[in-house]
C-alpha atoms as a PDB file:
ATOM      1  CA  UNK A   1       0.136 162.803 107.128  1.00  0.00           C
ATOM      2  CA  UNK A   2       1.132 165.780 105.306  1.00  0.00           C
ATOM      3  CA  UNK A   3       4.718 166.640 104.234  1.00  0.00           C
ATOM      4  CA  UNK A   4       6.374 170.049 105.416  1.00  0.00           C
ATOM      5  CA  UNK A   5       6.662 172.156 103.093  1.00  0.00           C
ATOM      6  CA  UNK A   6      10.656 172.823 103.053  1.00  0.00           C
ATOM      7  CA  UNK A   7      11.729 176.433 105.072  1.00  0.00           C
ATOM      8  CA  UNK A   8      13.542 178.711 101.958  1.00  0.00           C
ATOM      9  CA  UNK A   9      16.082 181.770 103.322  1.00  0.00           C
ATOM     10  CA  UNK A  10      18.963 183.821 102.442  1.00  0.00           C
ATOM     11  CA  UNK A  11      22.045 183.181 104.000  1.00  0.00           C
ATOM     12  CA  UNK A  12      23.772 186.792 105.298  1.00  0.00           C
ATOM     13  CA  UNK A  13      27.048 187.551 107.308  1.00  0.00           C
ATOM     14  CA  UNK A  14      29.007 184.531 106.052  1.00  0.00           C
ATOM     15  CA  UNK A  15      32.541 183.669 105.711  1.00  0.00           C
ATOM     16  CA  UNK A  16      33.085 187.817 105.463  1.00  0.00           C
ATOM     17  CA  UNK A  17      30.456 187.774 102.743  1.00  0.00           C
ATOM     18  CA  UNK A  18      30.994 184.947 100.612  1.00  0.00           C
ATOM     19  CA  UNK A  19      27.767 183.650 100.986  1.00  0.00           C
ATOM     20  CA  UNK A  20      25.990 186.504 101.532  1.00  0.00           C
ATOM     21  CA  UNK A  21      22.636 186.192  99.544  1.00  0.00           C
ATOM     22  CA  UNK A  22      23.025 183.122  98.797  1.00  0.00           C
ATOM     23  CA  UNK A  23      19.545 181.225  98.662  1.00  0.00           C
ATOM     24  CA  UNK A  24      19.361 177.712 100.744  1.00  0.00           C
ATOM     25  CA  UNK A  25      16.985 175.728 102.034  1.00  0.00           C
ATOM     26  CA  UNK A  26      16.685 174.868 105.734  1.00  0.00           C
ATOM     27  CA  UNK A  27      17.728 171.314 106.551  1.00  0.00           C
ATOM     28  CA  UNK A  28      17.879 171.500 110.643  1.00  0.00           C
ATOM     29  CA  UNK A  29      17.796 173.825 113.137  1.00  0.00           C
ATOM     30  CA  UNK A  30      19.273 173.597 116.822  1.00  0.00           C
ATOM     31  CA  UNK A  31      19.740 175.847 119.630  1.00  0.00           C
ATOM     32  CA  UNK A  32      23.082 177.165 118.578  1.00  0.00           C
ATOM     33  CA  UNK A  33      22.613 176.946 114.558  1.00  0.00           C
ATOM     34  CA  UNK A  34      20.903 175.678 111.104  1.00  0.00           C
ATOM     35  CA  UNK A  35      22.438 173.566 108.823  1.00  0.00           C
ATOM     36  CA  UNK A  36      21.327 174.246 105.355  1.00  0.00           C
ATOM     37  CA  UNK A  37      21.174 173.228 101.752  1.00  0.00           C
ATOM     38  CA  UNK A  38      22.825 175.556  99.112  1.00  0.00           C
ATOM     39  CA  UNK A  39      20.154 176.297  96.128  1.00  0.00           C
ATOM     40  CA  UNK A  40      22.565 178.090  94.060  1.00  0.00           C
ATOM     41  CA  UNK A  41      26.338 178.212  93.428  1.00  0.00           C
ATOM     42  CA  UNK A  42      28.725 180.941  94.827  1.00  0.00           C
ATOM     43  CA  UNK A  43      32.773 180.731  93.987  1.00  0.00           C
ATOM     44  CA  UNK A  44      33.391 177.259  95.877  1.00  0.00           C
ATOM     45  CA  UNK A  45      30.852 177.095  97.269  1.00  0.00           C
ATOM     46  CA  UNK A  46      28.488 174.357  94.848  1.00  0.00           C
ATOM     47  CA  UNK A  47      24.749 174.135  94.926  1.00  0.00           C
ATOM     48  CA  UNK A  48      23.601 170.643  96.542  1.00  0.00           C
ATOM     49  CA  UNK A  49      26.272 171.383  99.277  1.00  0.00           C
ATOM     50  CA  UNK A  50      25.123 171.386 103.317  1.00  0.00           C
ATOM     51  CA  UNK A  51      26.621 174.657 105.149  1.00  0.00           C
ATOM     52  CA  UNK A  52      26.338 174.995 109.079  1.00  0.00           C
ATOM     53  CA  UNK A  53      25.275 178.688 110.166  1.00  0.00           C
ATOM     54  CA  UNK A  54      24.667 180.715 113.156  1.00  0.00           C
ATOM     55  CA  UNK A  55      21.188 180.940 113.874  1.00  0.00           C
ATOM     56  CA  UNK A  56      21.906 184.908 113.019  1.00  0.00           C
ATOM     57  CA  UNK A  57      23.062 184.311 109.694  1.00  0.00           C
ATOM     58  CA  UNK A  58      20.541 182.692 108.092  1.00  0.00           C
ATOM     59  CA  UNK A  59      17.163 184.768 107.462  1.00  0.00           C
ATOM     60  CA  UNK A  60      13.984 182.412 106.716  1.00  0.00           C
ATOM     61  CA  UNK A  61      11.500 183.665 103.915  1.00  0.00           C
ATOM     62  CA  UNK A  62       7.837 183.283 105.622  1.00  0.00           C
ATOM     63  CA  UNK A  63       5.228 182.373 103.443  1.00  0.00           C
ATOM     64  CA  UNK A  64       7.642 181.099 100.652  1.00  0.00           C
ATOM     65  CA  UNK A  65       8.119 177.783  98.974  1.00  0.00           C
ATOM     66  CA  UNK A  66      10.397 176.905  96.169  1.00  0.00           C
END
């Protein structure tokens, strides 16, 4: 069976901006959000850490992998 290749975004509209283009990786997805996995660091907020979003905040890169 082949693995997934693991979903790559941007996070926008966060925490009045303090995530905002932050890159994260996409962890799991339900009807009313995504929680994701921070690629980079942004003030307190540490790579490695999980974040939950709206579905509207986070924007998925198609055709990228990391």
């Amino acid at each position: 069976m082949r693995k997934k290749k693991p979903m790559i975004g941007t996070i926008v509209g966060v925490l009045d901006g303090a995530l905002d283009g932050v890159q994260a990786q996409l962890m799991r997805r339900t009807k009313i959000g995504s929680t994701v996995q921070l690629l980079e660091s942004k003030d307190t907020f540490r790579k490695g850490e999980s974040v939950h979003l709206s579905r509207a905040a986070f924007t998925i890169h198609k055709g990228e992998t990391p």
